[in-house]
Protein backbone atom coordinates (compact mmCIF):
# COMPACT_ATOMS: atom_id res chain seq x y z
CA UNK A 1 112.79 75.79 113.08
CA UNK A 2 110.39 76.15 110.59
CA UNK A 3 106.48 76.01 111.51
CA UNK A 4 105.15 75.27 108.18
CA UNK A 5 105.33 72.03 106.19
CA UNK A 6 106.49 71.85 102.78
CA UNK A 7 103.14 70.50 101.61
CA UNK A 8 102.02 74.51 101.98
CA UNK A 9 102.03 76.00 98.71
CA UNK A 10 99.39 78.30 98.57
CA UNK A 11 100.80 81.65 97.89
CA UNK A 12 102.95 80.93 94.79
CA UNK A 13 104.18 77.83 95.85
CA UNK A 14 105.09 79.26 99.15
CA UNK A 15 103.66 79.75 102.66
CA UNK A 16 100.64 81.13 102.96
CA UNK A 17 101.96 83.25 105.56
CA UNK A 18 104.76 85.15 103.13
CA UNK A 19 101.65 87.22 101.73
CA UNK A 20 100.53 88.35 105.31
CA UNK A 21 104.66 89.61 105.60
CA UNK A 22 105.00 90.64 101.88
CA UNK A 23 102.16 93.40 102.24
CA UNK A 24 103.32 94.02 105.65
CA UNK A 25 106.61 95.37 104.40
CA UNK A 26 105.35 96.70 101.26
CA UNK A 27 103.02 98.93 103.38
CA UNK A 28 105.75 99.86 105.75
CA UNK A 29 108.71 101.07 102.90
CA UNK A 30 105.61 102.87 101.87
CA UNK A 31 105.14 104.47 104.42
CA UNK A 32 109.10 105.06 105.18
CA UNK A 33 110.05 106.22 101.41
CA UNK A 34 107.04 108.55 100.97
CA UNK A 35 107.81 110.41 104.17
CA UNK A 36 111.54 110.06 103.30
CA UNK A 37 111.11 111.85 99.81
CA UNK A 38 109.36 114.47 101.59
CA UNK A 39 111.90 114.47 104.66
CA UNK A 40 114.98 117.08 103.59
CA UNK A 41 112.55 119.06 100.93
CA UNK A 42 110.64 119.92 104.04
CA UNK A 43 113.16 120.90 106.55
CA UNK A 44 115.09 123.08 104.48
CA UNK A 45 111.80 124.63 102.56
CA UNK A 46 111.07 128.31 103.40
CA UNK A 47 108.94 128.69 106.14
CA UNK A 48 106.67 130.76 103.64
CA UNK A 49 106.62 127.84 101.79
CA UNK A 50 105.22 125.81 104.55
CA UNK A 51 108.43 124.38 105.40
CA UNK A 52 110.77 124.59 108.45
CA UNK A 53 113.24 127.43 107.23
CA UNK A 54 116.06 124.99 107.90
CA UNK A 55 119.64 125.57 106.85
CA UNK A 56 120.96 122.88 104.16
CA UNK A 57 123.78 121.92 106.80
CA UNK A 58 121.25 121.42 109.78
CA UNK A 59 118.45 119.57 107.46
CA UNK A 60 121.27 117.29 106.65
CA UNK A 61 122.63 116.80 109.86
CA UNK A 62 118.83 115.92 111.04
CA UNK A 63 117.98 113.71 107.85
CA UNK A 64 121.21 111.71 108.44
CA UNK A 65 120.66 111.55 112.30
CA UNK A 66 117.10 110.37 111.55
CA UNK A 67 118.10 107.93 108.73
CA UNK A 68 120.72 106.42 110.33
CA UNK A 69 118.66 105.62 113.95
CA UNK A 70 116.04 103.81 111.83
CA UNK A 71 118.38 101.69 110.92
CA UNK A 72 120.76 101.28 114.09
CA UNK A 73 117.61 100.63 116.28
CA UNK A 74 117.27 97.04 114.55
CA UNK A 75 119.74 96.30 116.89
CA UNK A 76 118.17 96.98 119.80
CA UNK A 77 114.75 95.87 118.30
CA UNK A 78 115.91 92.40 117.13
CA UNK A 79 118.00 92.18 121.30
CA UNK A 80 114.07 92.97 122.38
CA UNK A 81 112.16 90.25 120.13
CA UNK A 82 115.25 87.35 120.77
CA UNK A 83 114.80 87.94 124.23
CA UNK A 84 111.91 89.71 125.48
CA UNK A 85 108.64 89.60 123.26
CA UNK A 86 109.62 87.22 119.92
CA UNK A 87 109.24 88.76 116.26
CA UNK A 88 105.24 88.26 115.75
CA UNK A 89 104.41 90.65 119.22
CA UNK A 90 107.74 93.37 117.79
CA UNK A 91 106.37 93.81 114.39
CA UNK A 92 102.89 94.55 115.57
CA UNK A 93 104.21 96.72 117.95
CA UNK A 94 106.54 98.29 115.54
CA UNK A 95 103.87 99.45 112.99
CA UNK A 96 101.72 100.55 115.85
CA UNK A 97 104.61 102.61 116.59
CA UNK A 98 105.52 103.70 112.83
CA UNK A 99 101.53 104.91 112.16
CA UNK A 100 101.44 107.10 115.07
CA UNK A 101 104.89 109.02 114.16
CA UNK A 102 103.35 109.87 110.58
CA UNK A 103 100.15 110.85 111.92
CA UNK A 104 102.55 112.98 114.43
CA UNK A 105 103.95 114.80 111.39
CA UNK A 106 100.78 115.60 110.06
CA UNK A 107 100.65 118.43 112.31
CA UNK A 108 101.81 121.60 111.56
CA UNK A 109 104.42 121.85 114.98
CA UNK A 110 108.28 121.29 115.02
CA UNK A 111 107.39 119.40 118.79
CA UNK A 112 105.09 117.21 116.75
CA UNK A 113 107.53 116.74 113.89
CA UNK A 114 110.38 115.89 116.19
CA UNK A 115 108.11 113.37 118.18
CA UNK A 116 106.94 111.97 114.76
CA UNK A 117 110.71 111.02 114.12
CA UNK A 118 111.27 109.24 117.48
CA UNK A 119 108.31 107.31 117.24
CA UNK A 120 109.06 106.12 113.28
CA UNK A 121 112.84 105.47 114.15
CA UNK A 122 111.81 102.86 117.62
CA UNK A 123 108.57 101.58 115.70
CA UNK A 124 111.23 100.49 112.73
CA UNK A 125 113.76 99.24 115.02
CA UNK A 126 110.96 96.53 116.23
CA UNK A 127 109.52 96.14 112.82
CA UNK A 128 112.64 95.94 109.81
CA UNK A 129 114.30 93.04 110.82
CA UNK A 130 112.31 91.37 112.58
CA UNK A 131 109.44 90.79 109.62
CA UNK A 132 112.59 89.50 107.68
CA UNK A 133 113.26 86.96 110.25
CA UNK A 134 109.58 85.60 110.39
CA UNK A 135 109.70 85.27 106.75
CA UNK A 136 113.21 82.83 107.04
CA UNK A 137 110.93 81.23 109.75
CA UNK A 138 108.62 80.20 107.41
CA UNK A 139 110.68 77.81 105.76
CA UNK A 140 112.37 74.40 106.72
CA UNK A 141 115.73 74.48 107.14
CA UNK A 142 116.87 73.17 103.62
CA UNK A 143 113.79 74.15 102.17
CA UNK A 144 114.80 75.22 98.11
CA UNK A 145 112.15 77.43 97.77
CA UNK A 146 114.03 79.57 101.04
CA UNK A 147 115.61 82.10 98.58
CA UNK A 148 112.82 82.78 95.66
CA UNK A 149 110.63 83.34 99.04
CA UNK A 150 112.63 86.33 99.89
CA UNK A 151 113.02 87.19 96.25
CA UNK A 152 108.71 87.70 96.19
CA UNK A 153 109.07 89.04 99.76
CA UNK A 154 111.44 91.54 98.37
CA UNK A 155 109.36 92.59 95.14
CA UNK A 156 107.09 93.58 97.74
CA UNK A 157 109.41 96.16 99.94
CA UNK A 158 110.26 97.62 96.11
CA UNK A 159 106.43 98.25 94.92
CA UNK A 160 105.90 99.92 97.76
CA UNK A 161 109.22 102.35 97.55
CA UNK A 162 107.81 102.48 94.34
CA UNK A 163 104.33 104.17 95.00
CA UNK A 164 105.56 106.11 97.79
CA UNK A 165 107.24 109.27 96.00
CA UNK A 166 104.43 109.08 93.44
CA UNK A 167 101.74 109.44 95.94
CA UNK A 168 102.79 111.53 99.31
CA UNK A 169 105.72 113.20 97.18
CA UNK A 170 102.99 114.56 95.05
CA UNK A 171 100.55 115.72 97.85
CA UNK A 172 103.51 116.71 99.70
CA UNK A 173 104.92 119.44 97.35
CA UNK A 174 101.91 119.94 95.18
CA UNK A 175 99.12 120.39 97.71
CA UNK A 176 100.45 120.15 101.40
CA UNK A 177 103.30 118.92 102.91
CA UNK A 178 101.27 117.26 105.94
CA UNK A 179 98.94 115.89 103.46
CA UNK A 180 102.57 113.67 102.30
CA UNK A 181 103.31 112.81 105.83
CA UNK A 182 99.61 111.87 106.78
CA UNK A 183 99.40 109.68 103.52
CA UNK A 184 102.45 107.61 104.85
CA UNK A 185 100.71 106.90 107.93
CA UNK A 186 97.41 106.16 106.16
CA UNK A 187 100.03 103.03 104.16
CA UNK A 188 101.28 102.15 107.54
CA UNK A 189 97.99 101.74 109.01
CA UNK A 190 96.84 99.48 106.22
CA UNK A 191 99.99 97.30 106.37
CA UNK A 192 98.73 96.49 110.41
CA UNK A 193 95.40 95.54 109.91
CA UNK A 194 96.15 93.55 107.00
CA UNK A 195 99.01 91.56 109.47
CA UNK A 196 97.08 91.91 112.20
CA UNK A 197 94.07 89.80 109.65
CA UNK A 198 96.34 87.77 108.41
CA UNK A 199 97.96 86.39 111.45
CA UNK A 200 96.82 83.15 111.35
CA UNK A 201 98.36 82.11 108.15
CA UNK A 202 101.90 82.55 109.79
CA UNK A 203 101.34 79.52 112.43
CA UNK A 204 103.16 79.67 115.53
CA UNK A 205 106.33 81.39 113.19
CA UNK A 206 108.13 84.21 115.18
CA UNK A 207 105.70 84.15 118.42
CA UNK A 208 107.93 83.20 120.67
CA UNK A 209 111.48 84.73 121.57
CA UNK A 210 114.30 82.63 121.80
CA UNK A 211 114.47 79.13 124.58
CA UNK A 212 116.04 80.58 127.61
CA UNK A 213 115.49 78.97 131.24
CA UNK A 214 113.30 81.09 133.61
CA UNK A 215 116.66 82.17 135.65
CA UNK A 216 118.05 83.98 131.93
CA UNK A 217 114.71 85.26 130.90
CA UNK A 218 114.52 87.31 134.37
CA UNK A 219 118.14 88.46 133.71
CA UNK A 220 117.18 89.38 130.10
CA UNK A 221 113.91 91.02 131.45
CA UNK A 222 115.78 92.92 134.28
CA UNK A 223 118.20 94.66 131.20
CA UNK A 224 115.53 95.22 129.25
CA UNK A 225 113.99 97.08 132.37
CA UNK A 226 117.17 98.78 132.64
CA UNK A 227 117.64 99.93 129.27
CA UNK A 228 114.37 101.22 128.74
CA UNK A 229 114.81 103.45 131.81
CA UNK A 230 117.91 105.18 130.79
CA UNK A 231 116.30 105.89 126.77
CA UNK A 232 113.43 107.18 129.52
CA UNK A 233 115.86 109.49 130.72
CA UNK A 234 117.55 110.37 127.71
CA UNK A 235 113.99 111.14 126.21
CA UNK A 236 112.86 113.52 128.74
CA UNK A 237 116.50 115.48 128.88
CA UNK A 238 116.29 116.23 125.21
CA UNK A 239 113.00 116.27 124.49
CA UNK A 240 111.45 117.91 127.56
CA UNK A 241 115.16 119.77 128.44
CA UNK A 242 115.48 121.14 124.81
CA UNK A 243 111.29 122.09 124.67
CA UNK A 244 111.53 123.82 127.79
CA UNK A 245 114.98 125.60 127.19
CA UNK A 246 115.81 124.34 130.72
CA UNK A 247 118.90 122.68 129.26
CA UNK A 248 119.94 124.13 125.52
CA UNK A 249 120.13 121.54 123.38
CA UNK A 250 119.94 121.90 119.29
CA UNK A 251 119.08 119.39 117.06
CA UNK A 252 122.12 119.72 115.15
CA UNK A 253 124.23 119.23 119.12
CA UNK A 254 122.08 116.05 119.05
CA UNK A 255 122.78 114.84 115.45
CA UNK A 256 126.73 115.72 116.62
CA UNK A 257 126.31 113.34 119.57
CA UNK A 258 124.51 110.69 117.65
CA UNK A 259 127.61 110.56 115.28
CA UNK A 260 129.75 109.38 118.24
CA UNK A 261 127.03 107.25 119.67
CA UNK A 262 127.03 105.64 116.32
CA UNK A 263 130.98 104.41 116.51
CA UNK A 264 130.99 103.83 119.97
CA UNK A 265 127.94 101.32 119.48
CA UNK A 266 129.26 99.89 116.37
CA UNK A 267 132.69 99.84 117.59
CA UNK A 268 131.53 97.89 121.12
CA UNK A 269 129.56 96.02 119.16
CA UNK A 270 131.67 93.87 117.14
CA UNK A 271 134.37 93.76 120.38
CA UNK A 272 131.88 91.97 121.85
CA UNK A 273 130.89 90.11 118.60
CA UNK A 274 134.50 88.54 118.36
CA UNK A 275 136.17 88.77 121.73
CA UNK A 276 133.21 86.30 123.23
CA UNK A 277 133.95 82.48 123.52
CA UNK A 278 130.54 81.37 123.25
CA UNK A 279 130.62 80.93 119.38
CA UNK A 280 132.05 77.47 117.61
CA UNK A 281 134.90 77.74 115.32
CA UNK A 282 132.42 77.44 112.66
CA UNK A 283 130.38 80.09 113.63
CA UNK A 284 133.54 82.45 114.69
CA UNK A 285 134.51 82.20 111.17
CA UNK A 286 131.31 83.08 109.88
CA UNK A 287 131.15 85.79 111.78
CA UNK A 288 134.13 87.11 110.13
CA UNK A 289 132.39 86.98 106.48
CA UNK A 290 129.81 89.32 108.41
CA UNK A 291 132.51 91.53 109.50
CA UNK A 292 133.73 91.97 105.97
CA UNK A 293 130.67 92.37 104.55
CA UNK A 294 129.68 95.29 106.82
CA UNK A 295 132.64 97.23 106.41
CA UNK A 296 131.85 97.05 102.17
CA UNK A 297 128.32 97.48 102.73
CA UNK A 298 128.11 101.02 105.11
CA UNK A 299 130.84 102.29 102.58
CA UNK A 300 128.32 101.68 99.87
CA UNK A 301 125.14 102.91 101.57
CA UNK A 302 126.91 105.88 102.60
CA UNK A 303 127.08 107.18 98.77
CA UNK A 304 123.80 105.49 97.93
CA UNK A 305 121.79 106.69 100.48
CA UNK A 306 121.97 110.32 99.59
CA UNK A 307 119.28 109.49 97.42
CA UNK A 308 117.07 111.21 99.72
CA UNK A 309 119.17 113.96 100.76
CA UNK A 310 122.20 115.05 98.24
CA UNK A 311 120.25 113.91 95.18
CA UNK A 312 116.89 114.92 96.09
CA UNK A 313 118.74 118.45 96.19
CA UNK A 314 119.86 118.16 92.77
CA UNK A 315 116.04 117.12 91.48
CA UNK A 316 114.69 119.92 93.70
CA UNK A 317 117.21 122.74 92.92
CA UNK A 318 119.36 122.21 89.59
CA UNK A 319 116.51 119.59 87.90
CA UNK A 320 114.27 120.85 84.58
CA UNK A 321 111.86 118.52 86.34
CA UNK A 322 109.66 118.25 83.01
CA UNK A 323 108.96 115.52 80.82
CA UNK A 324 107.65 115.88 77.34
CA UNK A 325 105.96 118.70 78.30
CA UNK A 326 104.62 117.26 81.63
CA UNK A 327 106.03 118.87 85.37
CA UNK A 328 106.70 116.60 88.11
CA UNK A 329 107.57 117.14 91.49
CA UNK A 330 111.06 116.50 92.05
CA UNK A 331 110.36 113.88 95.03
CA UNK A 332 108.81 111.40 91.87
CA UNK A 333 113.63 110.90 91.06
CA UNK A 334 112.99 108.81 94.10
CA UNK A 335 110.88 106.39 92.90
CA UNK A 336 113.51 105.52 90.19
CA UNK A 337 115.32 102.82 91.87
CA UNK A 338 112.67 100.56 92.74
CA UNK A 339 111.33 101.10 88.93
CA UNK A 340 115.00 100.20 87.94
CA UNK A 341 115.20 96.84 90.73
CA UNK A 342 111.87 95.83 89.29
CA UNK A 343 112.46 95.89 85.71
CA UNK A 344 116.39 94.31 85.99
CA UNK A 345 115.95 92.12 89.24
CA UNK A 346 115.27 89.05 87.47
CA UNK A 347 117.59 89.27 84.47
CA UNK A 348 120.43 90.03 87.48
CA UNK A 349 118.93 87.28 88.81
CA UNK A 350 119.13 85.31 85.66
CA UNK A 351 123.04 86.27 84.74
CA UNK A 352 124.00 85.00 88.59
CA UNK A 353 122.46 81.55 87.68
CA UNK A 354 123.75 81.42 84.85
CA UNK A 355 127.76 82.18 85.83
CA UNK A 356 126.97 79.75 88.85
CA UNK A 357 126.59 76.96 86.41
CA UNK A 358 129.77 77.97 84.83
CA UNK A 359 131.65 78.40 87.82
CA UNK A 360 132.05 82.08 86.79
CA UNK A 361 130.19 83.76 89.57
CA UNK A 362 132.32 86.37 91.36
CA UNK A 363 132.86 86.04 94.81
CA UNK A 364 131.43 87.89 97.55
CA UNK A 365 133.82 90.40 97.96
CA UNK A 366 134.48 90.65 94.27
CA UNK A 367 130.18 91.48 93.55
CA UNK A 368 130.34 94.11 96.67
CA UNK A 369 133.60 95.56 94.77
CA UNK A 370 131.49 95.86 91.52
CA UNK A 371 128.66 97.58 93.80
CA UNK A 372 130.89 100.57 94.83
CA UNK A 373 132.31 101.11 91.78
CA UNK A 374 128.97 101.38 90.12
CA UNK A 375 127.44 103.89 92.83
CA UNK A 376 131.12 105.75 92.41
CA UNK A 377 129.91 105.90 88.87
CA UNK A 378 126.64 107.13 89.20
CA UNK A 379 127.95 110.19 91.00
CA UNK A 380 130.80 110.71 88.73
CA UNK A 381 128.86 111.43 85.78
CA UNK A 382 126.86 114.10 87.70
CA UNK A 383 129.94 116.41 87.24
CA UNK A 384 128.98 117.05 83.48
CA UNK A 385 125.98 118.67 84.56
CA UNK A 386 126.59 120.37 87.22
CA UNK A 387 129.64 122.14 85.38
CA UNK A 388 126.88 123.98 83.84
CA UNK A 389 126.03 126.70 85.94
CA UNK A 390 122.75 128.87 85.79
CA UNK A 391 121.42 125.61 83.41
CA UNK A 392 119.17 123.72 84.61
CA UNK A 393 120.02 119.66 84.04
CA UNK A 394 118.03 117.43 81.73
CA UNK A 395 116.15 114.77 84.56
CA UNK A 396 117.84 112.45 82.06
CA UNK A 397 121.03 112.84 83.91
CA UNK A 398 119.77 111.77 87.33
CA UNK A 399 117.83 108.90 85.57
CA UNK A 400 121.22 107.83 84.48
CA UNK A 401 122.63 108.26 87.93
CA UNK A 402 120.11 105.94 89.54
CA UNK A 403 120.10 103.41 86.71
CA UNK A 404 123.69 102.94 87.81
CA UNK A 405 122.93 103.34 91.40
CA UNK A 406 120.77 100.30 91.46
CA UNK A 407 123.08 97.79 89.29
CA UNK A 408 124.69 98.16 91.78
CA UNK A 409 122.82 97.29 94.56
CA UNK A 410 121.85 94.49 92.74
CA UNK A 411 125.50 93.58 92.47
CA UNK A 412 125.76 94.01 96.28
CA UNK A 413 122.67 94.10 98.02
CA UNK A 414 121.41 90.02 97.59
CA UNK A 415 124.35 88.45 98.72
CA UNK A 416 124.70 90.36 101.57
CA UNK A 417 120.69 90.34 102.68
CA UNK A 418 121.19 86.51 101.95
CA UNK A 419 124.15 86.54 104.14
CA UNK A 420 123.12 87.28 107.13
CA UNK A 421 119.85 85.46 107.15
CA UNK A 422 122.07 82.19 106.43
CA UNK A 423 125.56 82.98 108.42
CA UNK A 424 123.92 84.17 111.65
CA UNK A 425 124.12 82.11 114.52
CA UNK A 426 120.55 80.93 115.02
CA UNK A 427 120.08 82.01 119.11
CA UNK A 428 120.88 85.50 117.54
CA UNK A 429 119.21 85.48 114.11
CA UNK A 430 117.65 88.79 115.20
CA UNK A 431 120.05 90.48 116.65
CA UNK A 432 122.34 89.92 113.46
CA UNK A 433 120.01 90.95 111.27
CA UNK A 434 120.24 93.89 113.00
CA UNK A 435 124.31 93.92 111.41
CA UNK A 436 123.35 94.31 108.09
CA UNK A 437 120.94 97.58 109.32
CA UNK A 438 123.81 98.76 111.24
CA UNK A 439 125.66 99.32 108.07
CA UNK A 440 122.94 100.57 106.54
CA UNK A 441 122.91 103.41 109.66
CA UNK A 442 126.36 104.45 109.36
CA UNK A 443 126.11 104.95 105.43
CA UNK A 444 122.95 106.91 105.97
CA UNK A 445 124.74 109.22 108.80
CA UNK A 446 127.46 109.94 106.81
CA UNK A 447 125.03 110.51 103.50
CA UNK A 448 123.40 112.87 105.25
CA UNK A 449 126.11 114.90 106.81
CA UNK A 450 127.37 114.68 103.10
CA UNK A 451 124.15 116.78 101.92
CA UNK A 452 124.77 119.43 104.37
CA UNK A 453 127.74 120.62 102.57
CA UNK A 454 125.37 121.45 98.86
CA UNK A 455 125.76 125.39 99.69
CA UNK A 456 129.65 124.82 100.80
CA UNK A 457 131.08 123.38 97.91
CA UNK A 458 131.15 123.71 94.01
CA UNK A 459 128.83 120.67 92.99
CA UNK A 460 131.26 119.39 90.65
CA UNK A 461 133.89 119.15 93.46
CA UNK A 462 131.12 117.38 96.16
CA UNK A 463 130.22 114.97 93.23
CA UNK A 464 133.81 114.33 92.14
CA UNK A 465 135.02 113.47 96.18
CA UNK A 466 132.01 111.18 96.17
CA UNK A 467 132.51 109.42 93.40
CA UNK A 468 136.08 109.01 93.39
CA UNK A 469 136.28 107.69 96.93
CA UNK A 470 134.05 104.91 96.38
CA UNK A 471 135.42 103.70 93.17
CA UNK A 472 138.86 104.21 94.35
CA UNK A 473 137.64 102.00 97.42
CA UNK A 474 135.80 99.12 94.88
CA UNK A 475 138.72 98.94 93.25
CA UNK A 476 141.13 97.94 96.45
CA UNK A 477 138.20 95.99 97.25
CA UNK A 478 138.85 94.25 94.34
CA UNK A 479 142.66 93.92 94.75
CA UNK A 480 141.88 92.26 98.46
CA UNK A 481 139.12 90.12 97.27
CA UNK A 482 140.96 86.86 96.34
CA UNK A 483 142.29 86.76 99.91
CA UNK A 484 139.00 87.62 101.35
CA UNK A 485 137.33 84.53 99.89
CA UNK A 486 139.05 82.16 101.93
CA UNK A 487 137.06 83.58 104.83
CA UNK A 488 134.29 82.79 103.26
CA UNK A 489 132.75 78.63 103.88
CA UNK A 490 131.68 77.05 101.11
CA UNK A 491 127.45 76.63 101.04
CA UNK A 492 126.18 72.98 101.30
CA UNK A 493 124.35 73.76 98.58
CA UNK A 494 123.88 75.91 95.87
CA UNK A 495 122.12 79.35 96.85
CA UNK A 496 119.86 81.57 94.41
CA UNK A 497 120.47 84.88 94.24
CA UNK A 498 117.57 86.84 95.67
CA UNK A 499 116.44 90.39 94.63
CA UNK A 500 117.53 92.81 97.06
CA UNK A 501 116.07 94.52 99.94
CA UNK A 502 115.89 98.13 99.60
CA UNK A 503 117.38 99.04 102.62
């Protein structure tokens, strides 16, 4: 239930509190794209360079294994604030978390870099969904303003993916790598004290974790207990194991194992999901919408998430990064979408209202369709340039590529962020936010594995598989998507779209 009235109007018409969460965020997608721009660039860098010396296959496998925990530990991270600690106590602790891993990488040591990871992927986990679940808190249930909310809330995640590139991708490659990395956690640090300050505006929102009687919170408290011994564990035999060469693990054995860690935990997860009888019939058929839309969504994050790693390739290696006669650091591509999702957000917006009145608007299914084929797209052209070999490409090709990129997200990305916020059972509103980041996980592993095979394939071939499996996968999408929308309930009322969350 909501903890502020509707009488509280003060940022923008809306909650005080959403500007103590919208800089929040904004600081930490600052933080996560300015390190993430930097990420692959630095791995696979010469080590005379100041880089790692990484090959293009192991820098992918680590960028997707890295990428795809952030995301996959909002499971785990929205299980710990239902249960254990409520939102409010897991963001804090998240950012904590997030700071300290940049700061990590600002040292010039693979044990530091390695550590830095681990500490941004479990600070995220607590953080991502979590602040996304305050800010739904905010808000009465019924409340119209509920969706322009996360539409401002949202602006704020894209400013900051925005700056990011520009600022730690340019001291990154142009002065110092660690001086990237150390700017990220400089944004990070801001974005606590400012929530940390700013507290008090969000009420009692998000403080508590979910009503339980004191005989479930033990049992909740005694798993958590459990769990956080065996990631103890697992912690100390590849960290300290693989350190110590006492038991020879690789990063790239690690990324391998992650891979099957990440089907076996999405797998279990949704046989638990639908095989338990403590949801209504209602609720059991929402939970089925969910199911769709995660299967659509990872396929779609798992082309455009190699924005960081197969693309940021491209800018790096076969990019005539200049512009009117001004060079750039290749990191600055990444920036692109957010530029894009500012500039066509509302007027997306705007057409969705607009065919919603006329009973146009596409359903689900049919917009998440649209999304893959346009991200499909975006990697098909691609092929033009890199037919050209020993050229370098005009940067007007990837700007094309990303234009299309980010239509469509924002013909996919709303109505599933929306989604899950709304279709989520409310004892587990965390936890199933964590669904949506799932998907997001398993796109990014498979993006990244995707990247390490630059060297071992013709370009035009990569681009062309790329491409033509995810249109060729819209377009069934689109052949199933009249059946598909009978799984869908009908909204008591009419919802507005919202601009998307940049994953």
């Amino acid at each position: 239930m909501a903890t502020t009235t509707a009488q509280d109007r003060a940022f923008f018409g809306h909650p005080r509190g959403l500007s103590t969460l919208f800089f929040t965020e904004m600081w930490e997608r600052f933080s996560y794209y300015g390190m993430r721009a930097l990420l692959l660039l630095y791995m696979v860098a010469p080590v005379s360079a100041g880089g790692l010396g990484f090959t293009d296959s192991d820098g992918g496998a680590i960028y997707g294994l890295y990428t795809s925990m952030v995301y996959l530990a909002t499971l785990p991270g929205g299980w710990i604030a239902d249960r254990l600690i409520g939102p409010r106590r897991a963001v804090l602790y998240g950012g904590l978390l997030i700071a300290s891993g940049h700061f990590s990488m600002a040292f010039s040591s693979l044990s530091t870099f390695y550590l830095g990871l681990f500490l941004i992927v479990v600070g995220t986990g607590l953080l991502k969904g979590n602040v996304s679940v305050i800010v739904g808190k905010l808000y009465a249930q019924g409340d119209s303003r509920r969706d322009a909310g996360f539409s401002i809330f949202y602006m704020g995640i894209n400013l900051g993916a925005f700056l990011a590139p520009i600022i730690c991708g340019y001291l990154g490659q142009q002065i110092n790598w660690h001086f990237g990395f150390a700017a990220a956690g400089v944004g990070m640090t801001l974005g606590v004290i400012q929530y940390v300050l700013g507290g008090s505006k969000l009420g009692d929102a998000g403080a508590e974790p979910a009503p339980a009687t004191v005989e479930v919170r033990a049992r909740w408290r005694r798993q958590g207990q459990i769990a956080f011994g065996v990631l103890v564990a697992l912690v100390l035999i590849v960290g300290v194991g693989g350190y110590t060469g006492l038991v020879p693990i690789s990063a790239r054995q690690v990324a391998d194992g992650a891979g099957v860690l990440l089907l076996v935990v999405t797998l279990g997860f949704f046989a638990w999901l639908y095989s338990s009888s403590e949801w209504t019939a209602e609720e059991r058929k929402r939970l089925y919408v969910i199911g769709v839309l995660f299967l659509a969504a990872s396929l779609f994050w798992s082309v455009f998430e190699q924005a960081g790693s197969t693309l940021n390739l491209f800018a790096d290696r076969n990019t005539h990064n200049n512009f009117f006669g001004f060079d750039f650091p290749s990191s600055w591509f990444q920036s692109m979408n957010s530029l894009f999702l500012i500039i066509f957000a509302p007027i997306m917006a705007w057409v969705w209202v607009r065919m919603a009145a006329k009973g146009t608007e596409p359903s689900a299914p049919t917009k998440f369709a649209w999304g893959l084929v346009f991200v499909g797209l975006g990697f098909l052209i691609l092929i033009v340039p890199a037919r050209a070999e020993g050229e370098l490409a005009s940067p007007l090709w990837l700007t094309a590529t990303y234009f299309l990129h980010t239509i469509g997200e924002l013909v996919l990305s709303p109505v599933g962020l929306s989604a899950m916020t709304v279709l989520a059972p409310p004892r587990i509103g965390g936890l199933m936010m964590g669904i949506w980041f799932l998907a997001t996980s398993v796109g990014n592993f498979i993006g990244g594995r995707v990247s390490g095979l630059y060297e071992s394939f013709a370009l035009p071939t990569l681009f062309g598989a790329v491409a033509g499996f995810a249109i060729a996968m819209g377009l069934l999408l689109m052949v199933l998507a009249p059946s598909m929308r009978k799984l869908t309930p009908a909204p008591k009322t009419p919802m507005a779209p919202a601009t998307p969350l940049e994953a």
